[in-house]
N, C-alpha and C. Protein backbone atom coordinates (compact mmCIF):
# COMPACT_ATOMS: atom_id res chain seq x y z
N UNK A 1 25.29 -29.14 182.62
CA UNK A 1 25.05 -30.42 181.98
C UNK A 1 24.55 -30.20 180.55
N UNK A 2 25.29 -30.89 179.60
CA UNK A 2 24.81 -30.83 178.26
C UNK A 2 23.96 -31.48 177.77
N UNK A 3 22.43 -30.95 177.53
CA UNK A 3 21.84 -32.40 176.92
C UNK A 3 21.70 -33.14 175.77
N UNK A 4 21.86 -33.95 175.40
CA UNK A 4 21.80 -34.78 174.06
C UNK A 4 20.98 -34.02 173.07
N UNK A 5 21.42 -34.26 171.62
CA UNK A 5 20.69 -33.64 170.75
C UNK A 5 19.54 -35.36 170.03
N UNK A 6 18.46 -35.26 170.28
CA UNK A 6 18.05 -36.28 169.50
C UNK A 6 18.08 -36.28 167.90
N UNK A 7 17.78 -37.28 167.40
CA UNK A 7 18.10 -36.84 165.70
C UNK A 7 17.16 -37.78 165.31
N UNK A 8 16.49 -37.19 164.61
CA UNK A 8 15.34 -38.52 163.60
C UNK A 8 15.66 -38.42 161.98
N UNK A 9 16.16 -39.81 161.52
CA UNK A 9 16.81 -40.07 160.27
C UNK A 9 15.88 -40.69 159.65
N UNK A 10 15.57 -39.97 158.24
CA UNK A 10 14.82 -40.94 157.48
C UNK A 10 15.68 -41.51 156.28
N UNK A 11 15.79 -43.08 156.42
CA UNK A 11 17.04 -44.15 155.35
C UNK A 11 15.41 -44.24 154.15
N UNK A 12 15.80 -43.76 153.17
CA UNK A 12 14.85 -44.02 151.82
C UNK A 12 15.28 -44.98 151.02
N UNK A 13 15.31 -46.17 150.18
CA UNK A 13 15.79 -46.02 149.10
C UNK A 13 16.40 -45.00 148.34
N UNK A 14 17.24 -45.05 147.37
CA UNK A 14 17.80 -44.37 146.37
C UNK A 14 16.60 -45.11 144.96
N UNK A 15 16.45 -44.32 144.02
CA UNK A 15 15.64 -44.66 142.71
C UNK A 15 15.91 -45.83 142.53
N UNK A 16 17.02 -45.92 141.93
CA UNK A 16 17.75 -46.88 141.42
C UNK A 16 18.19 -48.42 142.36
N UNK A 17 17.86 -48.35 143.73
CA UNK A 17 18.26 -49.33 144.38
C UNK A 17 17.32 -50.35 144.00
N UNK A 18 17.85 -51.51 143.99
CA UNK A 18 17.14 -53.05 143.64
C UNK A 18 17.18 -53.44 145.39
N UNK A 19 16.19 -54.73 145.21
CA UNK A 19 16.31 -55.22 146.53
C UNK A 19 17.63 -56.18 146.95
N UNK A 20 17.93 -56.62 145.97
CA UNK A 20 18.90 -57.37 145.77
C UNK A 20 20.43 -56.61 146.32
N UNK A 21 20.45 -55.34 145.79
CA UNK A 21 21.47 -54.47 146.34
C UNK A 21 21.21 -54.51 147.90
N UNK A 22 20.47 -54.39 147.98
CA UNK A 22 20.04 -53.86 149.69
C UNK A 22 20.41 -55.46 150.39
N UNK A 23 19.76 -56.07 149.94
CA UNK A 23 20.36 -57.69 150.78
C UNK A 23 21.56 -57.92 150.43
N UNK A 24 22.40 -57.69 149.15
CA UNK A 24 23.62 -57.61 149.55
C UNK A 24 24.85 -57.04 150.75
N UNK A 25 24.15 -56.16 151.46
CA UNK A 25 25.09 -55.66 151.99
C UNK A 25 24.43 -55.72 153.69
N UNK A 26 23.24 -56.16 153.94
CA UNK A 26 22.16 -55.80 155.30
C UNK A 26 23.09 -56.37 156.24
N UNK A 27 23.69 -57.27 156.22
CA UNK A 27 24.15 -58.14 157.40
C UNK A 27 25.60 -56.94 157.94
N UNK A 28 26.43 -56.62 157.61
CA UNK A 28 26.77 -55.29 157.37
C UNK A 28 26.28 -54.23 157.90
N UNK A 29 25.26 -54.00 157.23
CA UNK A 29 24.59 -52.79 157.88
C UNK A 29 23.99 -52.88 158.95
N UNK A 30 23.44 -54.18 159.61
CA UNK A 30 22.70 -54.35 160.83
C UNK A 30 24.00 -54.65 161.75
N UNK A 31 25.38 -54.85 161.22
CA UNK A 31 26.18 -54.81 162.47
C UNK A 31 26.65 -53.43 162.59
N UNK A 32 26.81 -52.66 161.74
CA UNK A 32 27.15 -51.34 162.25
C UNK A 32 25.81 -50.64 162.72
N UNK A 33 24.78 -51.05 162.92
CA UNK A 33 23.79 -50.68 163.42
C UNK A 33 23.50 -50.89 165.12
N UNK A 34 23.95 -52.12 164.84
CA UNK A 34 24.05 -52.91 166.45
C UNK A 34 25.10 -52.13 167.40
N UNK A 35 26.17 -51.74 166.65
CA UNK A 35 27.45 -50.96 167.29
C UNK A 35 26.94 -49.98 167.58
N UNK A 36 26.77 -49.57 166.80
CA UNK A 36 25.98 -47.81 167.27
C UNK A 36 24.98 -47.78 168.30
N UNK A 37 24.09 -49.04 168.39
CA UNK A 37 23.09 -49.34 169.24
C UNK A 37 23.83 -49.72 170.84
N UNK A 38 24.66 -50.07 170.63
CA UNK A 38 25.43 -50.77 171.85
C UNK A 38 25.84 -49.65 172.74
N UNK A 39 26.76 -48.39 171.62
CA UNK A 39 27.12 -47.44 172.63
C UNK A 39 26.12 -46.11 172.98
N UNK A 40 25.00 -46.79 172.73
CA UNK A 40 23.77 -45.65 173.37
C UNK A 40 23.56 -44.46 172.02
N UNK A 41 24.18 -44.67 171.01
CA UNK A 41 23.72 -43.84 170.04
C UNK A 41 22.60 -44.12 168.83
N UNK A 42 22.82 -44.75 168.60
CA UNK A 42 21.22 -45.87 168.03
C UNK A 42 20.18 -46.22 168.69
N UNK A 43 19.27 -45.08 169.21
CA UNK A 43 18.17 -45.50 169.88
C UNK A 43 16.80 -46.97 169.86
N UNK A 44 16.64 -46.34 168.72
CA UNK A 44 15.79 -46.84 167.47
C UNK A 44 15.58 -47.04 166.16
N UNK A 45 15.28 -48.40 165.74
CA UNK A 45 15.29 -49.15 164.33
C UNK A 45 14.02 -48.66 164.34
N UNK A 46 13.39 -48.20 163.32
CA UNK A 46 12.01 -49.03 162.95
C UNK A 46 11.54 -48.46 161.62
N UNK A 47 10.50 -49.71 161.06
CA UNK A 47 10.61 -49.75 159.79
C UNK A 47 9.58 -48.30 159.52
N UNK A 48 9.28 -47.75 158.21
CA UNK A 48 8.76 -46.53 158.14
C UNK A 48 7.74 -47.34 157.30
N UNK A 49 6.23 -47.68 157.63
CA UNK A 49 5.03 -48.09 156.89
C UNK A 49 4.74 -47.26 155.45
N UNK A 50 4.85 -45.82 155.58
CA UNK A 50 4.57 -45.10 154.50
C UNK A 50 5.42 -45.44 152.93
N UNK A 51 6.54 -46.04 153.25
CA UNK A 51 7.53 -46.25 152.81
C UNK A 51 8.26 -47.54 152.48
N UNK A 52 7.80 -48.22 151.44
CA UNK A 52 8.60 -49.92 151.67
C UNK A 52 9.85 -49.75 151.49
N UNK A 53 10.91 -50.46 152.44
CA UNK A 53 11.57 -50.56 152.47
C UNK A 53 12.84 -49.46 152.80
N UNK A 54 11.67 -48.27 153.65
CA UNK A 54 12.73 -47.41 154.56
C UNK A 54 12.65 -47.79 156.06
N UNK A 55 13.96 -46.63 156.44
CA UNK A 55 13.46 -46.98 157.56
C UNK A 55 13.80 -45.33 158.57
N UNK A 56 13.78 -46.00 160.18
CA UNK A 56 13.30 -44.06 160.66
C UNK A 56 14.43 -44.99 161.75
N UNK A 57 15.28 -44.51 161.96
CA UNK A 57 16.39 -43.79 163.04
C UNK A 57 16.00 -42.74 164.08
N UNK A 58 16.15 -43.41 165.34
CA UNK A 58 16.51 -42.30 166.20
C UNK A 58 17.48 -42.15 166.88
N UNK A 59 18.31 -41.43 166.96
CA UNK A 59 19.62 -41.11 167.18
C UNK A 59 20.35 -40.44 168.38
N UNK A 60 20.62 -40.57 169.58
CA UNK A 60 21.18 -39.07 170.79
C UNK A 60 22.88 -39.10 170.70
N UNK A 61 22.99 -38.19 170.42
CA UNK A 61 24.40 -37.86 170.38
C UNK A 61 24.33 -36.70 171.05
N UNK A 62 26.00 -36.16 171.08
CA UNK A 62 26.28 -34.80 171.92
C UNK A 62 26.06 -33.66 171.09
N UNK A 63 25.99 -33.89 170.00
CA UNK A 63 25.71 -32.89 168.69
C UNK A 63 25.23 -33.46 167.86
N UNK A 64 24.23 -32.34 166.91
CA UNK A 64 24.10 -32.84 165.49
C UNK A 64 25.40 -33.70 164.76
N UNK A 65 25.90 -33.02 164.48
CA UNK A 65 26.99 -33.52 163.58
C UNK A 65 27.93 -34.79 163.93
N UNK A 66 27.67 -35.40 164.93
CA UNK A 66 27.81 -36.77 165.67
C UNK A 66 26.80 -37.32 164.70
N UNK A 67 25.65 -37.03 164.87
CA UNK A 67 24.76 -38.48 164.46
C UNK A 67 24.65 -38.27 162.60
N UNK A 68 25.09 -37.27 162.01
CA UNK A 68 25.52 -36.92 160.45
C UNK A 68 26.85 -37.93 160.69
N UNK A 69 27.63 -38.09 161.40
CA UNK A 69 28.95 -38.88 160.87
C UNK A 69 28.19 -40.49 160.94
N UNK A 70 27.42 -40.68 161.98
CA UNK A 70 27.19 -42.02 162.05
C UNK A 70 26.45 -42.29 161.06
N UNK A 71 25.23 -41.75 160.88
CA UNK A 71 24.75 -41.75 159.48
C UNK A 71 25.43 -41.81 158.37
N UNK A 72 26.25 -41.29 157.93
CA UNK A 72 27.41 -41.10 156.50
C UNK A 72 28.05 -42.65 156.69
N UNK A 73 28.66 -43.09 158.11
CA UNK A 73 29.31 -44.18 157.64
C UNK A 73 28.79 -46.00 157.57
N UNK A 74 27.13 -45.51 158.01
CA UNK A 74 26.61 -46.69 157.54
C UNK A 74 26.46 -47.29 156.01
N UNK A 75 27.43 -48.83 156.00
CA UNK A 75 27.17 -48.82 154.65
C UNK A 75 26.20 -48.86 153.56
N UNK A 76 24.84 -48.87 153.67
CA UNK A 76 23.91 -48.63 152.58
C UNK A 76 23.89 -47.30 152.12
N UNK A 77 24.09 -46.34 153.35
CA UNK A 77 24.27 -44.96 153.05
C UNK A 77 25.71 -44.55 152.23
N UNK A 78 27.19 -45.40 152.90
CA UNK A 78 28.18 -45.13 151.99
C UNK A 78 28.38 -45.50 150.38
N UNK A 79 27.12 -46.54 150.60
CA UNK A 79 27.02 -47.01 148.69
C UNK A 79 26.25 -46.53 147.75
N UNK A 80 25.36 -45.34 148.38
CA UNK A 80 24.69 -44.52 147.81
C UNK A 80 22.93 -45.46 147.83
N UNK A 81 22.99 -46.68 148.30
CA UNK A 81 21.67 -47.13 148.14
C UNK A 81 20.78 -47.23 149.15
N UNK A 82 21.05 -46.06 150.06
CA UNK A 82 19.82 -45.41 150.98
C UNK A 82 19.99 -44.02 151.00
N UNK A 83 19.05 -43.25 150.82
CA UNK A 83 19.37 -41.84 150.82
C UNK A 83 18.85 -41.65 152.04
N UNK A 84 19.55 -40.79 153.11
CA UNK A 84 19.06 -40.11 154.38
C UNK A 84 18.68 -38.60 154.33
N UNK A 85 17.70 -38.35 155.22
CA UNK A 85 17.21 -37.44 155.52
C UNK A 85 17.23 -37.22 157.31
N UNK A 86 18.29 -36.42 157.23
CA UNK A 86 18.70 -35.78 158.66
C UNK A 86 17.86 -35.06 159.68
N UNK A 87 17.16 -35.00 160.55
CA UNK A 87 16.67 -34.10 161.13
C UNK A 87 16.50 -33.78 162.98
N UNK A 88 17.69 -32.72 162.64
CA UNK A 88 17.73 -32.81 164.31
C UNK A 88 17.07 -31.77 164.91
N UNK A 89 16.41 -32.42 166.36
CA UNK A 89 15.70 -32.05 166.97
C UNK A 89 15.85 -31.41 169.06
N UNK A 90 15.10 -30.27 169.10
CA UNK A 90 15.35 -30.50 170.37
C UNK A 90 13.95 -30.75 171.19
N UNK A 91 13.91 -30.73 172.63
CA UNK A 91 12.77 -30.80 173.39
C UNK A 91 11.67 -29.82 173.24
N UNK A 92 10.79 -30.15 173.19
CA UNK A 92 9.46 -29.02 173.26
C UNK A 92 9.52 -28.43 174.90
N UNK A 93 9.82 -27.49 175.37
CA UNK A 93 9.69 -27.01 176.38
C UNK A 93 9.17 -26.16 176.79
N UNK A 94 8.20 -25.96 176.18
CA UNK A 94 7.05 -24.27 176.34
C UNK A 94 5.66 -24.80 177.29
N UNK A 95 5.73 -25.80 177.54
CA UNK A 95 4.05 -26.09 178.12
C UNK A 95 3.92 -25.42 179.61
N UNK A 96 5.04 -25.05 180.24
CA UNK A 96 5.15 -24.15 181.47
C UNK A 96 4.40 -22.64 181.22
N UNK A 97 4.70 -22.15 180.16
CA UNK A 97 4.21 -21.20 179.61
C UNK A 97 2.71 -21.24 179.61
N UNK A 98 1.77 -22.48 179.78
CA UNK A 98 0.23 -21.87 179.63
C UNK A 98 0.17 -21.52 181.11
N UNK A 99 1.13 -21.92 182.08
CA UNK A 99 0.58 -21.20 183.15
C UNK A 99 1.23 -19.81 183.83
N UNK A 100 1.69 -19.41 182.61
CA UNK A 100 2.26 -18.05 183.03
C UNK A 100 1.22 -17.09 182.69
N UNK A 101 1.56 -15.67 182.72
CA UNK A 101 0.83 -14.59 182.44
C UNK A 101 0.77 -15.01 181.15
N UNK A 102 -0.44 -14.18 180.30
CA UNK A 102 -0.64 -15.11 178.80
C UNK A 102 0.09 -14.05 177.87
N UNK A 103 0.42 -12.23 178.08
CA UNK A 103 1.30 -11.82 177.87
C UNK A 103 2.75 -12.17 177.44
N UNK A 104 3.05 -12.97 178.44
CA UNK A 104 4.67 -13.50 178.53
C UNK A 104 4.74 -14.70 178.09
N UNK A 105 3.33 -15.29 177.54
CA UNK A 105 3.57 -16.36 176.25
C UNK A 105 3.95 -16.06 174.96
N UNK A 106 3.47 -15.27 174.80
CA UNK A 106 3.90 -14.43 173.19
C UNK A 106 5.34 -13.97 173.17
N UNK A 107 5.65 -13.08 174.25
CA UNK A 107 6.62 -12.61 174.46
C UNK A 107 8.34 -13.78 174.17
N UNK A 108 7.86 -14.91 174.99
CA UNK A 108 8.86 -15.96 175.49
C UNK A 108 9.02 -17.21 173.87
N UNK A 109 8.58 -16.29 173.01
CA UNK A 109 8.15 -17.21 171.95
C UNK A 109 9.60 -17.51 171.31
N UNK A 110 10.04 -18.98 171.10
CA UNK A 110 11.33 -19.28 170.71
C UNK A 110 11.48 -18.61 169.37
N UNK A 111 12.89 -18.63 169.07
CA UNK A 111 13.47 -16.87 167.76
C UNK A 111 13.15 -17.89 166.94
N UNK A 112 13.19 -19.11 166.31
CA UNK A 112 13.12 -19.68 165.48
C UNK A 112 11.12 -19.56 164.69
N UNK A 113 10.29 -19.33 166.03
CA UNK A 113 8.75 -18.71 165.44
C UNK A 113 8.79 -17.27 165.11
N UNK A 114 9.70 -16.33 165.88
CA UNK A 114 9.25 -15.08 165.80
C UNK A 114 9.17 -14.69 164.08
């Protein structure tokens, strides 16, 4: 069984975007949002506080590069007036490890820390 890759997208503004650009096109963008949402690949909307007027994506696809295409063809992103920031992720799965020998914690350490 293959498991889903989750993906957390951060939609920024671009410098140059007005708000006005951005409401031009939202109704648009919230239906290709809804689509994506419909077939289980659009987890989550939500707005990013740190940030007016971004927002944070969460994404499960079968691969990275699934939720990079869906990303690319949303239109704020195809008009250049959201910049994304991609970041895919997998499960934390080491917490089995505090109850192993404490040896074979170090040892079992994923290649990406070594």
């Amino acid at each position: 069984m293959r498991l889903a890759v989750k993906t957390i997208v951060l939609l920024r503004p671009a410098p140059t975007t007005a708000l006005a650009d951005l409401q031009a096109v939202l109704v648009e963008e919230e239906r290709a949002l809804w689509r994506s949402h419909s077939a289980g690949e659009v987890r989550e909307v939500l707005y990013d506080l740190s940030h007016p007027g971004a927002v944070v994506l969460v994404l499960e696809t079968a691969e990275a590069g699934a939720a990079r295409a869906i990303v690319s063809s949303l239109p704020l992103v195809r008009r250049g007036l959201l910049e994304p920031t991609i970041i895919p992720t997998r499960p934390h799965d080491r917490f089995a490890n505090l109850f192993a020998a404490e040896h074979a914690f170090a040892q079992e350490l994923p290649v990406e820390w070594r």
